[in-house]
N, C-alpha and C. Protein backbone atom coordinates (compact mmCIF):
# COMPACT_ATOMS: atom_id res chain seq x y z
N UNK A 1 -5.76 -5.85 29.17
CA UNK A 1 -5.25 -5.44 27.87
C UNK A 1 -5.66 -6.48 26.83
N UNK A 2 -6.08 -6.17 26.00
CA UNK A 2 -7.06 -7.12 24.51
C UNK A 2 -5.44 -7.37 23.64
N UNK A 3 -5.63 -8.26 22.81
CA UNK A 3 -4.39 -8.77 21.82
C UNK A 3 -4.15 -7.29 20.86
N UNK A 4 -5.14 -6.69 20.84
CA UNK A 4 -5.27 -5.73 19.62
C UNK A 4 -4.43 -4.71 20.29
N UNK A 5 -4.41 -4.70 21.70
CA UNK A 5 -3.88 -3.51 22.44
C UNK A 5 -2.02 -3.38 22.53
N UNK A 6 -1.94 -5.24 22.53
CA UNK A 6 -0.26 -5.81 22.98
C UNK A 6 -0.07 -5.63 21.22
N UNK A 7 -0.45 -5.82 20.52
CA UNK A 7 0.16 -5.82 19.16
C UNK A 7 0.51 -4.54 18.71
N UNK A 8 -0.71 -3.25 18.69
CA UNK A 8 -0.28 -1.70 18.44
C UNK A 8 1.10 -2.03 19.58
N UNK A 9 1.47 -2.12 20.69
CA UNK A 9 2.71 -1.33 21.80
C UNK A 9 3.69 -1.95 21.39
N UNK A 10 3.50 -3.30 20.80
CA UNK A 10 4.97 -3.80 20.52
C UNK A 10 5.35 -3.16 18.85
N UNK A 11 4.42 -2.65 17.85
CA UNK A 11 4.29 -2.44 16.58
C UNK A 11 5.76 -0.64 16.90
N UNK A 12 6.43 -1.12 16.05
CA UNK A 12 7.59 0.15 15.87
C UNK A 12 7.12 0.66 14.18
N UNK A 13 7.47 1.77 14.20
CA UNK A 13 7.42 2.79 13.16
C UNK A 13 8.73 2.30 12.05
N UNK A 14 7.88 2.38 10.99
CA UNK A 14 8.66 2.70 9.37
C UNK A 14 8.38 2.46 8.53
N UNK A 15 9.43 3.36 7.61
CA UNK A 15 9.04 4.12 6.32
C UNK A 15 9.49 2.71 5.46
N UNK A 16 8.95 3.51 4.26
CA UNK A 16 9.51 2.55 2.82
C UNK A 16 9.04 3.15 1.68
N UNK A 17 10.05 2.82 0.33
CA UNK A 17 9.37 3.99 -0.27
C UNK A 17 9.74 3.00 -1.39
N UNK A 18 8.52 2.94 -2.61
CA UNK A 18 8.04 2.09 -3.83
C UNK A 18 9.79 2.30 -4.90
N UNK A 19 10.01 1.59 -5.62
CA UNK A 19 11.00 2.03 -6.60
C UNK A 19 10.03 1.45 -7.69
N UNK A 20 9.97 2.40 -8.70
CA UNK A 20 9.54 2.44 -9.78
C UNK A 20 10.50 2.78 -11.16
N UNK A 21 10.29 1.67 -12.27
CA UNK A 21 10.89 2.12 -13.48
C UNK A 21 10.05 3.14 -14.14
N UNK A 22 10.83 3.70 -14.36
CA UNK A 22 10.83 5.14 -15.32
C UNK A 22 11.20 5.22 -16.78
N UNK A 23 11.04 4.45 -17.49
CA UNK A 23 11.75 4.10 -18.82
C UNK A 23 11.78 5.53 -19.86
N UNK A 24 10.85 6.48 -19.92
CA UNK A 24 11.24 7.33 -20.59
C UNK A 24 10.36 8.65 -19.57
N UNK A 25 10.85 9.24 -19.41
CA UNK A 25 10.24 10.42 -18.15
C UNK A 25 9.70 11.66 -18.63
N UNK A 26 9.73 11.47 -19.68
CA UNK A 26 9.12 12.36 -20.84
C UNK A 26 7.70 12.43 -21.28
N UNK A 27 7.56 10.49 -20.98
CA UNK A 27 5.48 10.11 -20.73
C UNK A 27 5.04 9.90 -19.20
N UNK A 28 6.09 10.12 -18.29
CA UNK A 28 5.47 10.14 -17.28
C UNK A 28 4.74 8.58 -16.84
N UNK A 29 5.02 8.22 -17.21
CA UNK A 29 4.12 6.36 -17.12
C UNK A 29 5.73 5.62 -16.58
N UNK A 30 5.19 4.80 -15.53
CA UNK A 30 6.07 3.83 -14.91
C UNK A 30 5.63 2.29 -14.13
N UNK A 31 6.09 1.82 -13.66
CA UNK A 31 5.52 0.38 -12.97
C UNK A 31 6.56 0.31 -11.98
N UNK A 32 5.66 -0.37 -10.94
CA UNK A 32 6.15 -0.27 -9.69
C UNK A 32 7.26 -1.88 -9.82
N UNK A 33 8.40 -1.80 -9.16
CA UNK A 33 9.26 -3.03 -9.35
C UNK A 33 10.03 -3.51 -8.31
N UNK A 34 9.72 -2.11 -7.07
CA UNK A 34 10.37 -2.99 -5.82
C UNK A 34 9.79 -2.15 -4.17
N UNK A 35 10.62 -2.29 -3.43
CA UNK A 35 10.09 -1.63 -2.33
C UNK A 35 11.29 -1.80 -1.33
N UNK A 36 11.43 -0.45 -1.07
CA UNK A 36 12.73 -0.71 0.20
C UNK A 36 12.40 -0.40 1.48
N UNK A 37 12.09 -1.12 2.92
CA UNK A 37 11.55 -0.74 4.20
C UNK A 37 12.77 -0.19 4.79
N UNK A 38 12.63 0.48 5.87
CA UNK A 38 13.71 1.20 6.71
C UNK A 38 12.75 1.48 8.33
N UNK A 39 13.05 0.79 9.35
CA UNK A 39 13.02 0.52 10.42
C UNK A 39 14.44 1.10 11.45
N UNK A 40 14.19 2.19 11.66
CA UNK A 40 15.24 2.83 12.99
C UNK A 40 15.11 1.97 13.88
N UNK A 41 13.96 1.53 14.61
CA UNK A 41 13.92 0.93 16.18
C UNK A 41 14.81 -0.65 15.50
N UNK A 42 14.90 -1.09 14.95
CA UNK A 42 14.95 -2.46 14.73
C UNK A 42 16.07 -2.54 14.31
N UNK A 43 17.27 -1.45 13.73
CA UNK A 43 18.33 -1.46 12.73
C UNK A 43 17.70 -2.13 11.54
N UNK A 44 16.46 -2.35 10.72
CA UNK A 44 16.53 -2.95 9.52
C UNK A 44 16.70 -1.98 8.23
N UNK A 45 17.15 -2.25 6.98
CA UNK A 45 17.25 -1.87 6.20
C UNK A 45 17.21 -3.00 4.91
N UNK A 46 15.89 -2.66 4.57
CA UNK A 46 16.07 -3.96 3.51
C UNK A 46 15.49 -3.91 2.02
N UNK A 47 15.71 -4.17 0.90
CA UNK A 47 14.86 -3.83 -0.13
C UNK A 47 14.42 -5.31 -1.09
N UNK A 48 13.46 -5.33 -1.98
CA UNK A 48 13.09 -6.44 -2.71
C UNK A 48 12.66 -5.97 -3.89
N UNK A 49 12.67 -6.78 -5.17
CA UNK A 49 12.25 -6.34 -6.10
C UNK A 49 11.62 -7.38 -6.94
N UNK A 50 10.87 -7.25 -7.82
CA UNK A 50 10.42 -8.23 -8.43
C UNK A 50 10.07 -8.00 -9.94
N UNK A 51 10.72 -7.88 -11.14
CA UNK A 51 10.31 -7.79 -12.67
C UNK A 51 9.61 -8.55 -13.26
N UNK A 52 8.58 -8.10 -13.46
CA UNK A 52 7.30 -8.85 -14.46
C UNK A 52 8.16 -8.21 -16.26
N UNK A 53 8.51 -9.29 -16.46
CA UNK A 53 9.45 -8.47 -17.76
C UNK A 53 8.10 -8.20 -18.94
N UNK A 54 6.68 -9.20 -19.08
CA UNK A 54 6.02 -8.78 -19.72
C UNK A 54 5.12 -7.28 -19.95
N UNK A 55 4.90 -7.29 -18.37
CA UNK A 55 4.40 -5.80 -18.19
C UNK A 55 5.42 -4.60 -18.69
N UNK A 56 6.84 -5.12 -18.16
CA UNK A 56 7.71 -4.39 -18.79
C UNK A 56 7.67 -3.81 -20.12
N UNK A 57 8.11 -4.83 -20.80
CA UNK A 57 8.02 -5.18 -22.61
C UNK A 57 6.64 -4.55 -23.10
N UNK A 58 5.74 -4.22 -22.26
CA UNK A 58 4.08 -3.52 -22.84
C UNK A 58 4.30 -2.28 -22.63
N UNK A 59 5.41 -1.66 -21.27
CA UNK A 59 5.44 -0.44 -20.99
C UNK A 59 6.42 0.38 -22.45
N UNK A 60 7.51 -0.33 -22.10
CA UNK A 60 8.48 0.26 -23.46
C UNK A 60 9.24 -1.03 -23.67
N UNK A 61 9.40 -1.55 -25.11
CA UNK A 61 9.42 -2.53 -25.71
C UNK A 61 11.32 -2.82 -25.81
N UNK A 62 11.64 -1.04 -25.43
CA UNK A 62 13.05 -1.02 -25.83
C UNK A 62 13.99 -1.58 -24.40
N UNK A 63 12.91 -1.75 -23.36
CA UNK A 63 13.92 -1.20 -22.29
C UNK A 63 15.19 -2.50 -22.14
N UNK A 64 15.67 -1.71 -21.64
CA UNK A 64 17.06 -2.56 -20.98
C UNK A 64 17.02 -3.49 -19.85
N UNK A 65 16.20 -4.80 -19.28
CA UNK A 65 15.86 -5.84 -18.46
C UNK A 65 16.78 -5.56 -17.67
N UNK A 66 18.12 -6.04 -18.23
CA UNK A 66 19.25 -6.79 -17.38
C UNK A 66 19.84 -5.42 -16.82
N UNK A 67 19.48 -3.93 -17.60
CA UNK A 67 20.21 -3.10 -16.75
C UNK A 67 19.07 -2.46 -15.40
N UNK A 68 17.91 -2.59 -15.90
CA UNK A 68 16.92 -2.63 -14.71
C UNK A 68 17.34 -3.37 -13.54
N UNK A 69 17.57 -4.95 -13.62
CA UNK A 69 18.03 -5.54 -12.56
C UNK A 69 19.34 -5.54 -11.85
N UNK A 70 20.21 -4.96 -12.23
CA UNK A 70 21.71 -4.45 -12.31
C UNK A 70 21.03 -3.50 -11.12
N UNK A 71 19.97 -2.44 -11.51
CA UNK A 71 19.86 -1.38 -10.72
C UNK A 71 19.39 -1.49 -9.21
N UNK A 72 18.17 -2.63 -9.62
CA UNK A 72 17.37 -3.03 -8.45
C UNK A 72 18.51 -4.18 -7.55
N UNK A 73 19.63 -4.38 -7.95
CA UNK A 73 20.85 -4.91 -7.30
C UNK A 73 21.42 -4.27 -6.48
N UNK A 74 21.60 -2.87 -7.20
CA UNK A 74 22.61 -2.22 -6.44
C UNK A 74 21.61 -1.56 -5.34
N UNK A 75 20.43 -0.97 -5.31
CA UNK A 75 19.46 -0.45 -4.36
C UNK A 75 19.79 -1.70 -2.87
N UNK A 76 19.53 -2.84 -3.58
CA UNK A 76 20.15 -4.10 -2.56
C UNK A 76 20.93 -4.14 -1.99
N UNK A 77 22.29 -4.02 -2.73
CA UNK A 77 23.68 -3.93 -1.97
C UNK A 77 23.65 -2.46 -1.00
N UNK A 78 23.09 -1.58 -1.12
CA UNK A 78 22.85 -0.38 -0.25
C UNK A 78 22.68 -0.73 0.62
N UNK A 79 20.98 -0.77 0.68
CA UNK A 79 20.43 -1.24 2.25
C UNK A 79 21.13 -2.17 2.69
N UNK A 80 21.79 -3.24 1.96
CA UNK A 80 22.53 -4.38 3.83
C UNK A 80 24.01 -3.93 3.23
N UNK A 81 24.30 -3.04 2.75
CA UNK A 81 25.50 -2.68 3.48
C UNK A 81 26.59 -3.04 2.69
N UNK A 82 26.41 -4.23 1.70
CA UNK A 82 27.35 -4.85 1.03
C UNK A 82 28.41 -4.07 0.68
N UNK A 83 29.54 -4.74 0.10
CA UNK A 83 30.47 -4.03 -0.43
C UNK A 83 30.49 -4.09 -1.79
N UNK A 84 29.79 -4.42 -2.46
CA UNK A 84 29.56 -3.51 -4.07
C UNK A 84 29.05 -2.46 -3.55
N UNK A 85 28.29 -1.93 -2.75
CA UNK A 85 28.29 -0.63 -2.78
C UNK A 85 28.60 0.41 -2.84
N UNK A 86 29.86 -0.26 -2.56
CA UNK A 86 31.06 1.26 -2.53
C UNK A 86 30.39 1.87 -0.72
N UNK A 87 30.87 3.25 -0.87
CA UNK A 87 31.25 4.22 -0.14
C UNK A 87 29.60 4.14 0.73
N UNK A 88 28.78 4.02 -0.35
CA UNK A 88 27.11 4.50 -0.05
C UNK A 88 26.74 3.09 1.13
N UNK A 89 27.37 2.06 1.15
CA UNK A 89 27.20 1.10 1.75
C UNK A 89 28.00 0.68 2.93
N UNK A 90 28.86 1.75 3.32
CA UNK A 90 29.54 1.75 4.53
C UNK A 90 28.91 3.01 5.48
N UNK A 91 27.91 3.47 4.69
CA UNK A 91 27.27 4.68 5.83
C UNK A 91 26.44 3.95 6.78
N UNK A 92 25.93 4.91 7.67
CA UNK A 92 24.91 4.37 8.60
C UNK A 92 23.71 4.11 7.83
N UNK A 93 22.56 3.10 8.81
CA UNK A 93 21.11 2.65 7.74
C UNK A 93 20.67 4.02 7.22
N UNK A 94 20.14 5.10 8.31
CA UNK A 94 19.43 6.33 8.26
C UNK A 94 19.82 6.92 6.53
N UNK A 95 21.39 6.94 6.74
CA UNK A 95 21.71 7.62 5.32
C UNK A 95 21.76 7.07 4.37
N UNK A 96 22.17 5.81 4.33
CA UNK A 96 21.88 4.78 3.30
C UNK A 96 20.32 4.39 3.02
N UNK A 97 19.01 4.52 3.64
CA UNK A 97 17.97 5.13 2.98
C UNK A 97 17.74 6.54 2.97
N UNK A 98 18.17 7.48 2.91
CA UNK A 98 18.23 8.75 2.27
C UNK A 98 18.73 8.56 1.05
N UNK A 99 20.02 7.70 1.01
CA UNK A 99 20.45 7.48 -0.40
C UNK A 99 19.35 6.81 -1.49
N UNK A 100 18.95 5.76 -0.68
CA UNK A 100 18.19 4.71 -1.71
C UNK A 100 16.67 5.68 -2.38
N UNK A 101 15.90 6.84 -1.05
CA UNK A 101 15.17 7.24 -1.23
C UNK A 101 14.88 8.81 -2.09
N UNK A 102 16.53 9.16 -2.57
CA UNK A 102 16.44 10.21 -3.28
C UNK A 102 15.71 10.48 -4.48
N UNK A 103 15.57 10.95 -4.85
CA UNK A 103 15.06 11.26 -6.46
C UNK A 103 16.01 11.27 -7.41
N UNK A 104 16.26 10.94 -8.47
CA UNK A 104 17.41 11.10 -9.65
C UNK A 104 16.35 10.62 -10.93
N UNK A 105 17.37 10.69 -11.60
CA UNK A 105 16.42 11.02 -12.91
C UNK A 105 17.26 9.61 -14.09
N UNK A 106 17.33 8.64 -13.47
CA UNK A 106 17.57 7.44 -14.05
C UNK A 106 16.18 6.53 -14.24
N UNK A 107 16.51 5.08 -14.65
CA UNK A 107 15.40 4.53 -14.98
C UNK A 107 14.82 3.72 -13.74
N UNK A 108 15.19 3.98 -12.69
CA UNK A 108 14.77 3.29 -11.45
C UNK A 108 14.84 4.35 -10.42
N UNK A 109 12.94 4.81 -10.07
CA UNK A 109 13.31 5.79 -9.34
C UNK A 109 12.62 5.37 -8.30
N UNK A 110 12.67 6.25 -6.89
CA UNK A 110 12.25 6.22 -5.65
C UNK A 110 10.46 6.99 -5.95
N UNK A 111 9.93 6.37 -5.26
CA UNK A 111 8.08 7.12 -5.05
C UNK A 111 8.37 7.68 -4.24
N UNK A 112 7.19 8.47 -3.50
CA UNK A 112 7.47 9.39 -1.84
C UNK A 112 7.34 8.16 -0.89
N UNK A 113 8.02 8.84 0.00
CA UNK A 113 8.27 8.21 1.79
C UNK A 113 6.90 8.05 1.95
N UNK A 114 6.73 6.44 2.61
CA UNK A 114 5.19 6.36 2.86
C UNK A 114 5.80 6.16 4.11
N UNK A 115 5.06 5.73 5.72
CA UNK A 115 5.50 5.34 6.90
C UNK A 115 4.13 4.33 7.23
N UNK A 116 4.62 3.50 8.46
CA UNK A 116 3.21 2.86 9.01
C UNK A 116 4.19 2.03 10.42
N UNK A 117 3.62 1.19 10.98
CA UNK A 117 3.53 0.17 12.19
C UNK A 117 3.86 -0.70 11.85
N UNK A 118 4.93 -1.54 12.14
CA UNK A 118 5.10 -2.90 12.31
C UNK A 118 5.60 -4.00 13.58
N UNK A 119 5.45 -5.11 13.53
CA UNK A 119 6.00 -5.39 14.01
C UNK A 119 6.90 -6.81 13.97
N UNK A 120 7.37 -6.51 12.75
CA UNK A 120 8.24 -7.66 11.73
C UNK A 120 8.50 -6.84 9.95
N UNK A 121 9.65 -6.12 10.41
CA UNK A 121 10.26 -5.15 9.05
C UNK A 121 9.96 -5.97 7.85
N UNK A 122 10.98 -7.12 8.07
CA UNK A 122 11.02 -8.11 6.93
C UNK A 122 9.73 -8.44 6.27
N UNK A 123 9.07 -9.13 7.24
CA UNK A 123 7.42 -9.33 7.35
C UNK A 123 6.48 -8.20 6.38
N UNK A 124 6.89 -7.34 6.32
CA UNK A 124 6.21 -6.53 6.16
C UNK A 124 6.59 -5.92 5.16
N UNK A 125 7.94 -6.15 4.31
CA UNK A 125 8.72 -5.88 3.31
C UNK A 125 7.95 -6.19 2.37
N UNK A 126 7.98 -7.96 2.42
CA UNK A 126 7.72 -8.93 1.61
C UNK A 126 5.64 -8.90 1.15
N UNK A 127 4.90 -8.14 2.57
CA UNK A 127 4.05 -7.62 2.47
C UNK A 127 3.52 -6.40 1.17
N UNK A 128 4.85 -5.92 1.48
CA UNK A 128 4.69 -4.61 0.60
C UNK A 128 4.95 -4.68 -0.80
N UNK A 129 5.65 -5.43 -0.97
CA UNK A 129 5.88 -6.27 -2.40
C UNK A 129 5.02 -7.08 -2.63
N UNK A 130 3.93 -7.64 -2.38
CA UNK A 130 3.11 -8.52 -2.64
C UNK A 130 2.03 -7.65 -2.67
N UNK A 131 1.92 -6.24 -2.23
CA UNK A 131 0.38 -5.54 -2.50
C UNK A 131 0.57 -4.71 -3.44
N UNK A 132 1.61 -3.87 -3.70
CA UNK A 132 2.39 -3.27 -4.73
C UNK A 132 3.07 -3.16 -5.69
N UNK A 133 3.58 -4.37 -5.69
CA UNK A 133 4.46 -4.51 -7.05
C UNK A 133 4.19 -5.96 -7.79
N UNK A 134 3.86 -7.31 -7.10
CA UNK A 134 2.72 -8.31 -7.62
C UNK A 134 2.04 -8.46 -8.42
């Protein structure tokens, strides 16, 4: 068995799906600002975010920073469960990314479910935020 062979068998499946601000949904134009992974085999559930407030401030000049990050907070307190979450943060992971991954029509929205291989969630979080939202 080659390294390439032991790395695919130990590599587990999951999704993650981009969160993007949406500042006015009317132009359809947004920037990508975080990324939440979701790993069944592993129990992980984790999200990250990162605001470039300049790119921001170029997208729409008006937006609201601190309530952007308020938002990309609470997406946080979801996935691990916290208790600011309320109710949404005492569910199981599975539904608590169904929650995080819905669609709504606020200024922080979910992209589509992407999936892939890993074999380090976290690892691969922080990956995904560094190719995507960076």
């Amino acid at each position: 068995m080659t390294g390439l062979e032991r790395d695919v068998r130990a590599a587990v499946p999951y999704q993650y799906v981009v969160l993007r601000c949406v500042p006015r949904v009317d132009r359809e134009e947004f920037l990508n600002v975080g990324v939440a992974v979701y790993c069944q085999a592993t129990d992980y559930l984790d999200a990250a975010g990162h605001l470039d407030r300049d790119r921001l401030r170029a997208l729409d000049p008006a937006l609201d920073l601190d309530r952007l990050a308020v938002a990309l907070d609470a997406v946080r307190a979801v996935c691990r469960g916290e208790a600011a979450a309320g109710a949404a943060g005492r569910t199981d992971l599975g539904t608590r990314f169904g929650f995080v991954k819905a669609p709504r029509s606020t200024i922080l929205q979910p992209g589509p479910v992407h999936g892939g291989l890993t074999t380090d969630p976290g690892r691969q979080l922080e990956h995904l935020l560094d190719r995507l939202v960076r």
